[in-house]
PDB file of N, CA and C in Angstrom:
ATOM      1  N   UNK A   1     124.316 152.159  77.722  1.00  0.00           N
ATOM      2  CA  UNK A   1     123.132 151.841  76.934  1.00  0.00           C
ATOM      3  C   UNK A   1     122.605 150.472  77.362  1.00  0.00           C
ATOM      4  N   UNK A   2     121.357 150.192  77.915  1.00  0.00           N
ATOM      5  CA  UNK A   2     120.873 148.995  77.896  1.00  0.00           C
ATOM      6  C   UNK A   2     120.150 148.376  76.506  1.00  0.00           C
ATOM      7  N   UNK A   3     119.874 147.184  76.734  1.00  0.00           N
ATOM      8  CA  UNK A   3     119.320 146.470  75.506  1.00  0.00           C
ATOM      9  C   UNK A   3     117.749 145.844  76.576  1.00  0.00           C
ATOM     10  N   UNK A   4     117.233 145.972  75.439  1.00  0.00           N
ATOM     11  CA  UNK A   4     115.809 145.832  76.141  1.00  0.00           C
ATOM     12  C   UNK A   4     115.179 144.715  75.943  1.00  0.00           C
ATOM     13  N   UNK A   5     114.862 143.371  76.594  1.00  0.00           N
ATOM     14  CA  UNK A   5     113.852 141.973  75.824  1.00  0.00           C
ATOM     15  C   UNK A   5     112.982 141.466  76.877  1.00  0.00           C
ATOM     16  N   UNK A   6     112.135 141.575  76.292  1.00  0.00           N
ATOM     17  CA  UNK A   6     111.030 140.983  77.305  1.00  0.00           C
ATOM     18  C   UNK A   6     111.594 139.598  77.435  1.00  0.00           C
ATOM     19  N   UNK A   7     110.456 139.464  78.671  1.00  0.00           N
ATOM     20  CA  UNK A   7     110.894 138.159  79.569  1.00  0.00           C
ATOM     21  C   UNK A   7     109.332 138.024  79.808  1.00  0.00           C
ATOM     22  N   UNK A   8     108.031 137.061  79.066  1.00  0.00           N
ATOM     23  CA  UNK A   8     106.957 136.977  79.691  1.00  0.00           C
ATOM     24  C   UNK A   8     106.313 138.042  79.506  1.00  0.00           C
ATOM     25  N   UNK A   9     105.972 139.025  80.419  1.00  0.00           N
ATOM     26  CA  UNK A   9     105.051 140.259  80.737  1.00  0.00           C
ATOM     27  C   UNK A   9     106.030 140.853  80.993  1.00  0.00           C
ATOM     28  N   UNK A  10     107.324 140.390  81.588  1.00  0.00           N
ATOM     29  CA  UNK A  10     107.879 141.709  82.213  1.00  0.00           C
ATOM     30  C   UNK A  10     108.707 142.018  81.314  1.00  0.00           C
ATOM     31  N   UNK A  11     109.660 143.771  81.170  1.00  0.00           N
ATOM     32  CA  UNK A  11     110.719 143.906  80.263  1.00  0.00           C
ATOM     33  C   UNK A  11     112.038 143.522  81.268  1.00  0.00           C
ATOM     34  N   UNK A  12     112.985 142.782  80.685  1.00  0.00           N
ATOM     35  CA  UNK A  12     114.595 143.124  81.175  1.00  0.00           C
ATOM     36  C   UNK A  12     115.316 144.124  80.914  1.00  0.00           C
ATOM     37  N   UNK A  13     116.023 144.756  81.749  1.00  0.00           N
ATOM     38  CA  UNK A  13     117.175 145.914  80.959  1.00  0.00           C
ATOM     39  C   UNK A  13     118.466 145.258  81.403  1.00  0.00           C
ATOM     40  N   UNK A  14     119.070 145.073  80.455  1.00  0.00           N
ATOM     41  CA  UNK A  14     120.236 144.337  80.887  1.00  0.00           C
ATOM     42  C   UNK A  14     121.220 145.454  79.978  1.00  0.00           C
ATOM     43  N   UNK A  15     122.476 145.513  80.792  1.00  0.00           N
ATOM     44  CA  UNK A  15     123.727 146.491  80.382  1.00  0.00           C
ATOM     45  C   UNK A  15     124.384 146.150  79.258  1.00  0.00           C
ATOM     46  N   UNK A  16     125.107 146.674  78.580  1.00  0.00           N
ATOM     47  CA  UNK A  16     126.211 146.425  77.909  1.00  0.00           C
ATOM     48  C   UNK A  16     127.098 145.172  78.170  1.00  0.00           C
ATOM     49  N   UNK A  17     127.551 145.534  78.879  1.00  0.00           N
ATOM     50  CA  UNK A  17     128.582 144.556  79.728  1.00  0.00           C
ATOM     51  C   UNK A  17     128.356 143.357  80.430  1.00  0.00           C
ATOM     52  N   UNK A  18     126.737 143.368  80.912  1.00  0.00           N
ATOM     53  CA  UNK A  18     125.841 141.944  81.328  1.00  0.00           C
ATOM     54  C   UNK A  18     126.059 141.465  80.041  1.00  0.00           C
ATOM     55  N   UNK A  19     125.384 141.868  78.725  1.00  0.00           N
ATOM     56  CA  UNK A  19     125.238 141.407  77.529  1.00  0.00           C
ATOM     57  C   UNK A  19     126.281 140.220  76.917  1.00  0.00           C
ATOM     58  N   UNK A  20     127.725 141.552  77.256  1.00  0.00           N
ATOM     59  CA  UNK A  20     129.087 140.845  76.671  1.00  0.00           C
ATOM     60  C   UNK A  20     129.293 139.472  77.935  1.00  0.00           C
ATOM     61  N   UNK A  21     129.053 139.832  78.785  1.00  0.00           N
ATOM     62  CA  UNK A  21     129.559 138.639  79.854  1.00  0.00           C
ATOM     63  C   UNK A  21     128.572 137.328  79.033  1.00  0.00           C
ATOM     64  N   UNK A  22     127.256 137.689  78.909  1.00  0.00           N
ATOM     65  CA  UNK A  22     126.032 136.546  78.549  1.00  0.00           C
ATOM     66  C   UNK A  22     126.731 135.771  77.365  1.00  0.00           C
ATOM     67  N   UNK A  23     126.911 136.927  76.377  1.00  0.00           N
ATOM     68  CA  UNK A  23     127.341 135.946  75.099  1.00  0.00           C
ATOM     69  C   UNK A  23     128.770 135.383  75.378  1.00  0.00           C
ATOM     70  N   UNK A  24     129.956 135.590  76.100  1.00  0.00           N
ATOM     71  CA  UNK A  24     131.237 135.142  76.559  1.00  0.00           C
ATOM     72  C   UNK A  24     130.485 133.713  77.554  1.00  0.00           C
ATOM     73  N   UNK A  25     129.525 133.750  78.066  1.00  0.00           N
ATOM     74  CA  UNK A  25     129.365 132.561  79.224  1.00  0.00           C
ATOM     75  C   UNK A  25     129.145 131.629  78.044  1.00  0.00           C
ATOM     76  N   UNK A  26     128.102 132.323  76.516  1.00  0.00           N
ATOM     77  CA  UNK A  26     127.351 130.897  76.231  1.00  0.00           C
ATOM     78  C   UNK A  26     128.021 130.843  74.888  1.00  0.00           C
ATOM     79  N   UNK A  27     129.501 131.547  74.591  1.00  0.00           N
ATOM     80  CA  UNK A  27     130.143 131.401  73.662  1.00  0.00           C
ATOM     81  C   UNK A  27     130.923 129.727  73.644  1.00  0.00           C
ATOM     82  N   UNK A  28     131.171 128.817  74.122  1.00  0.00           N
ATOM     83  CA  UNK A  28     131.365 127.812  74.173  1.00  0.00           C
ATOM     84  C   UNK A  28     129.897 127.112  73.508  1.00  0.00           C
ATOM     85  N   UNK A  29     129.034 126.859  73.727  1.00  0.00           N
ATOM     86  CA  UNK A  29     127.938 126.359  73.511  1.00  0.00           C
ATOM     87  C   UNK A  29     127.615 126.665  71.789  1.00  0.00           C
ATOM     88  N   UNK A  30     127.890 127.785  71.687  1.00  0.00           N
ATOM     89  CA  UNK A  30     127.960 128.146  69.814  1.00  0.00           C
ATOM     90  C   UNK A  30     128.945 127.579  69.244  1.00  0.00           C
ATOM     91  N   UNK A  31     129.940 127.063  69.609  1.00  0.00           N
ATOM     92  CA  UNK A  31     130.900 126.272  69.057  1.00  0.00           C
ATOM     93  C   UNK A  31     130.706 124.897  68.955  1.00  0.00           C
ATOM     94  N   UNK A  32     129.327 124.612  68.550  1.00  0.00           N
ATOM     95  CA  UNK A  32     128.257 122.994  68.248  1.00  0.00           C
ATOM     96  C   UNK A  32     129.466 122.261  68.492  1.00  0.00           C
ATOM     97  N   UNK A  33     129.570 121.988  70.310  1.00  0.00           N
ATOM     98  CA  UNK A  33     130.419 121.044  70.703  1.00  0.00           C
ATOM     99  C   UNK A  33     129.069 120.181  71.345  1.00  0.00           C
ATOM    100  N   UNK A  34     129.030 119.214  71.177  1.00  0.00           N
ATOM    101  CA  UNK A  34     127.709 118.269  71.652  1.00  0.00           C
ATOM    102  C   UNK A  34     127.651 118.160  73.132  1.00  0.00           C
ATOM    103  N   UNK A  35     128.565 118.902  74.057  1.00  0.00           N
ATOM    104  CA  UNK A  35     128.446 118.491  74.979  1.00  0.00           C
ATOM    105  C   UNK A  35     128.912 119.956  76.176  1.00  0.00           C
ATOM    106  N   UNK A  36     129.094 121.177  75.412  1.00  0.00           N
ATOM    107  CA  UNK A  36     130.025 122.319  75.845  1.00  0.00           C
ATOM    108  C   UNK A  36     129.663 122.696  77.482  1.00  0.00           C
ATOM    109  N   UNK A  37     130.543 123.126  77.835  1.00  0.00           N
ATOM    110  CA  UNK A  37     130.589 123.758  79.327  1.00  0.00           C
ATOM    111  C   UNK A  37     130.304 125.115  79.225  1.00  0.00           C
ATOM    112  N   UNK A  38     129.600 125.721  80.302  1.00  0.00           N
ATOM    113  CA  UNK A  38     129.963 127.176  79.599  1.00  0.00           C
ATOM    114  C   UNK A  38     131.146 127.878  80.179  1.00  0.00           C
ATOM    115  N   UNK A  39     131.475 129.342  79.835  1.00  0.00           N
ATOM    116  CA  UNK A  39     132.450 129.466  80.106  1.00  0.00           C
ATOM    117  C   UNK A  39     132.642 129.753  81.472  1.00  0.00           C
ATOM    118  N   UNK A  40     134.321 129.682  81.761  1.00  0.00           N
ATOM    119  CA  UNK A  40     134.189 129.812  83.563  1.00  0.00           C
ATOM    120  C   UNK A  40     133.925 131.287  83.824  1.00  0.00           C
ATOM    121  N   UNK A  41     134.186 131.832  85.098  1.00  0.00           N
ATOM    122  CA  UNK A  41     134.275 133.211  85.285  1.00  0.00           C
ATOM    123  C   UNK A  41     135.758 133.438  84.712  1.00  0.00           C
ATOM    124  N   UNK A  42     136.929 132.616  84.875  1.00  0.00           N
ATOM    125  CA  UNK A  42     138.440 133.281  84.821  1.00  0.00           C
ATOM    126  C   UNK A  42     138.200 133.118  83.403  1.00  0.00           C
ATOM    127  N   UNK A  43     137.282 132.625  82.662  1.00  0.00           N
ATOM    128  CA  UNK A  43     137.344 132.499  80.755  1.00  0.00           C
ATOM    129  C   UNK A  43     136.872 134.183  80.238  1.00  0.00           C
ATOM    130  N   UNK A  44     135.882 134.285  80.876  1.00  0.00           N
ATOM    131  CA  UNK A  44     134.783 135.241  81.045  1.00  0.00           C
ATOM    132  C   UNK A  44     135.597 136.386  80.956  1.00  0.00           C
ATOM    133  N   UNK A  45     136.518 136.637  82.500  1.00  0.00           N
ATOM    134  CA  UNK A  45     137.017 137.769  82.658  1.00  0.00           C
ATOM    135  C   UNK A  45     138.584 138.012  81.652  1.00  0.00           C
ATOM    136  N   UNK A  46     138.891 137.439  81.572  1.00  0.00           N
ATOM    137  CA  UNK A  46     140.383 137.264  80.306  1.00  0.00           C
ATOM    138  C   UNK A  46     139.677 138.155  78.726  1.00  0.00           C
ATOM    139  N   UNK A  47     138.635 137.243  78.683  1.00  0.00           N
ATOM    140  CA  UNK A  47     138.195 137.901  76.876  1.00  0.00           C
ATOM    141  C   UNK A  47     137.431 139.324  77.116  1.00  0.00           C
ATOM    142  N   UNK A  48     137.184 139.583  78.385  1.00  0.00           N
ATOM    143  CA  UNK A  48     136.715 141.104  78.444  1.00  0.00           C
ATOM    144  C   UNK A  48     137.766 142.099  79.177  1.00  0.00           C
ATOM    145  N   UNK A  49     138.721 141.418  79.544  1.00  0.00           N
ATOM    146  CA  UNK A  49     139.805 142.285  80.266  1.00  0.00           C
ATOM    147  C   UNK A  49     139.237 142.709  81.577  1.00  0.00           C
ATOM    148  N   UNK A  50     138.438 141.810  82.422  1.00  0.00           N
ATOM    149  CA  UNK A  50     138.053 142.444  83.694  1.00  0.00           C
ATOM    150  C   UNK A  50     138.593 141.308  84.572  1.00  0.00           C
ATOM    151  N   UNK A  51     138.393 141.875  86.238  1.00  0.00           N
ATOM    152  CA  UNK A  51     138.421 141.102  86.908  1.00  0.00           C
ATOM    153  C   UNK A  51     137.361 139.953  87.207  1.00  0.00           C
ATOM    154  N   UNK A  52     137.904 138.686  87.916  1.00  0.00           N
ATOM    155  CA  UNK A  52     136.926 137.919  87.835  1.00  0.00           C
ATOM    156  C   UNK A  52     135.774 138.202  88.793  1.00  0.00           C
ATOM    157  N   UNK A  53     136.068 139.270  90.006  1.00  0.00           N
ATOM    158  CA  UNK A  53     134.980 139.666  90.937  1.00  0.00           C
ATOM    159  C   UNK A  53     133.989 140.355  89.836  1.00  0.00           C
ATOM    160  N   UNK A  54     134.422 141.097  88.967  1.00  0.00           N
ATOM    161  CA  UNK A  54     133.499 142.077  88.128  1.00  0.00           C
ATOM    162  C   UNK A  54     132.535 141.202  87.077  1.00  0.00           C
ATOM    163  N   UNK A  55     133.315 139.911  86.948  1.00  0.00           N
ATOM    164  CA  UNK A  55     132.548 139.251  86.527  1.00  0.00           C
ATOM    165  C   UNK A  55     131.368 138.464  87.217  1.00  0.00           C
ATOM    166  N   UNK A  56     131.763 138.096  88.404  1.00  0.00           N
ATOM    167  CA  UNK A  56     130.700 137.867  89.243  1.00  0.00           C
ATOM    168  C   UNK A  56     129.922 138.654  89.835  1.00  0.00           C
ATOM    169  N   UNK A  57     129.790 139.903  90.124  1.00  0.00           N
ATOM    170  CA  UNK A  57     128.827 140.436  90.315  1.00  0.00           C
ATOM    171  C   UNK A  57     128.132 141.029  89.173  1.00  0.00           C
ATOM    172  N   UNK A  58     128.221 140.800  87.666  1.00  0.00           N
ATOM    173  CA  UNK A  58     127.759 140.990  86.527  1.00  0.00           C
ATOM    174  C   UNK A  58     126.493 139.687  86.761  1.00  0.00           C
ATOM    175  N   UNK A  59     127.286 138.374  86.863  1.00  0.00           N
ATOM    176  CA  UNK A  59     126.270 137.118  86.674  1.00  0.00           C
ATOM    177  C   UNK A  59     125.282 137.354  88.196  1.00  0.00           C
ATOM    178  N   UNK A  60     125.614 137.877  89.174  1.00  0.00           N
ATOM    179  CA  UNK A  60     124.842 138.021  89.886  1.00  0.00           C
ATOM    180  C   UNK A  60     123.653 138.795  89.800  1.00  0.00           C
ATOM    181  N   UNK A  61     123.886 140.258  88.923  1.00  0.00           N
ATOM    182  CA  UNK A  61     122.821 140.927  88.822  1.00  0.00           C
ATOM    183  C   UNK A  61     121.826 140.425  87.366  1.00  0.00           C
ATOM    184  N   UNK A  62     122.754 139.730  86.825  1.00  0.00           N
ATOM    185  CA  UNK A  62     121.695 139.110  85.707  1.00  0.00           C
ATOM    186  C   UNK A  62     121.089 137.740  86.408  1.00  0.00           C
ATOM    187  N   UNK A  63     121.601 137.289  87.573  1.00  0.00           N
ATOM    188  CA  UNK A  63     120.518 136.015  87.748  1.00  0.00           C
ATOM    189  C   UNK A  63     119.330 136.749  88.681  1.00  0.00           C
ATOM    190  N   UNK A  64     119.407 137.750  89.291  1.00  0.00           N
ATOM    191  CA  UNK A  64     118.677 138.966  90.292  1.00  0.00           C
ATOM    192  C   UNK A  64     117.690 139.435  89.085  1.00  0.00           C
ATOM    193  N   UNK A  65     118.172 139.525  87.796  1.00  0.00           N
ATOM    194  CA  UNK A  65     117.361 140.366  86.761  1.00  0.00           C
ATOM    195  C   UNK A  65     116.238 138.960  85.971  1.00  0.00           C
ATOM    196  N   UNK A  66     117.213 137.498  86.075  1.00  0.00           N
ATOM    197  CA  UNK A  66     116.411 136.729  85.268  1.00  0.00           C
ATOM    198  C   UNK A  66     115.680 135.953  86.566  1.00  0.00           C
ATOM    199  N   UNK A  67     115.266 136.548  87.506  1.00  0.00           N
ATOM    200  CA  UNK A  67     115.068 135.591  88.362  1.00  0.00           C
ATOM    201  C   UNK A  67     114.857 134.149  88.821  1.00  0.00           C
ATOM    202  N   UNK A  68     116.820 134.061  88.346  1.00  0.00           N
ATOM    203  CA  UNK A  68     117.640 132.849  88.569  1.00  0.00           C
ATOM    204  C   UNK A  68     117.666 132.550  90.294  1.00  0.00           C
ATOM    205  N   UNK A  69     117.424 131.058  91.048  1.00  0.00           N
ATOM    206  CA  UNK A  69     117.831 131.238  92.253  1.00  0.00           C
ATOM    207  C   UNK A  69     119.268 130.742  92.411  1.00  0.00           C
ATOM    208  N   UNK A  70     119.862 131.447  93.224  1.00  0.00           N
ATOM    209  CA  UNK A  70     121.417 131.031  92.754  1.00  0.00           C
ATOM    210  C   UNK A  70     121.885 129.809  93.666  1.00  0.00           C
ATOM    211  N   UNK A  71     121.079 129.542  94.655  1.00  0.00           N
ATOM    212  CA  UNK A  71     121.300 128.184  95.129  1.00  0.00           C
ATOM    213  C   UNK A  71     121.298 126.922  93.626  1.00  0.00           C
ATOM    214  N   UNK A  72     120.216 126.697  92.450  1.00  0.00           N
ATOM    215  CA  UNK A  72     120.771 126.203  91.853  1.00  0.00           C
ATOM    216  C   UNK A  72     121.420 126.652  90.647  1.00  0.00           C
ATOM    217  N   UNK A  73     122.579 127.521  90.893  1.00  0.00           N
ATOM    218  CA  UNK A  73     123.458 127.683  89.755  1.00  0.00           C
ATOM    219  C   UNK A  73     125.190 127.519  90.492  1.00  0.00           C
ATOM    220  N   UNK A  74     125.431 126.386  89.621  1.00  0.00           N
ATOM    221  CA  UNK A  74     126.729 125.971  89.856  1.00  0.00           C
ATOM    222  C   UNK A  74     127.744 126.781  89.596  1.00  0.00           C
ATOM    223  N   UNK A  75     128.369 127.150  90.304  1.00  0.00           N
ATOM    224  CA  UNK A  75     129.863 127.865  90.092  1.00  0.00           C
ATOM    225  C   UNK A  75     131.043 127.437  89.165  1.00  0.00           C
ATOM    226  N   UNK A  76     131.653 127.707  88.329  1.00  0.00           N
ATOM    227  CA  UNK A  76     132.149 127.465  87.414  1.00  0.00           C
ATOM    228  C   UNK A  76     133.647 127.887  87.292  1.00  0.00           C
ATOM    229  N   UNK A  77     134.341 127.376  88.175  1.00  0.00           N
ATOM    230  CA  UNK A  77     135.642 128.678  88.083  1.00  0.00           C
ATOM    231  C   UNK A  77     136.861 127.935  88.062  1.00  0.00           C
TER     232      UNK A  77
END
């Protein structure tokens, strides 16, 4: 099942499992730490029971979907 939210004009379809990875990356940040990291990939993949490759090609197709350039997105691991 995807979940559907616009972005601008355009719609996103983002997966299930993009979803759970999204809220696991920015689950640190809800924990009103004034300063939070988000989570790594090995944080990521532990609370969903996946591997950490599965987790990276999850953040890959959501920065492909949010058209993130991944030159600036820092690796986190």
């Amino acid at each position: 099942m995807d979940d559907r939210r616009a972005l601008g004009d355009a719609t996103i379809y983002v997966t299930r499992r993009e979803r759970e990875v999204l809220i696991e990356l920015c689950r640190p940040a809800l924990a009103d730490a004034p300063f939070a990291e988000p989570a790594s990939t090995r944080q990521i993949a532990a609370a969903l029971v996946v591997s950490d490759a599965a987790v990276k090609q999850h953040l890959l197709h959501l920065y492909d979907k949010f058209a993130i350039d991944g030159e600036l997105v820092v690796q986190v691991e």
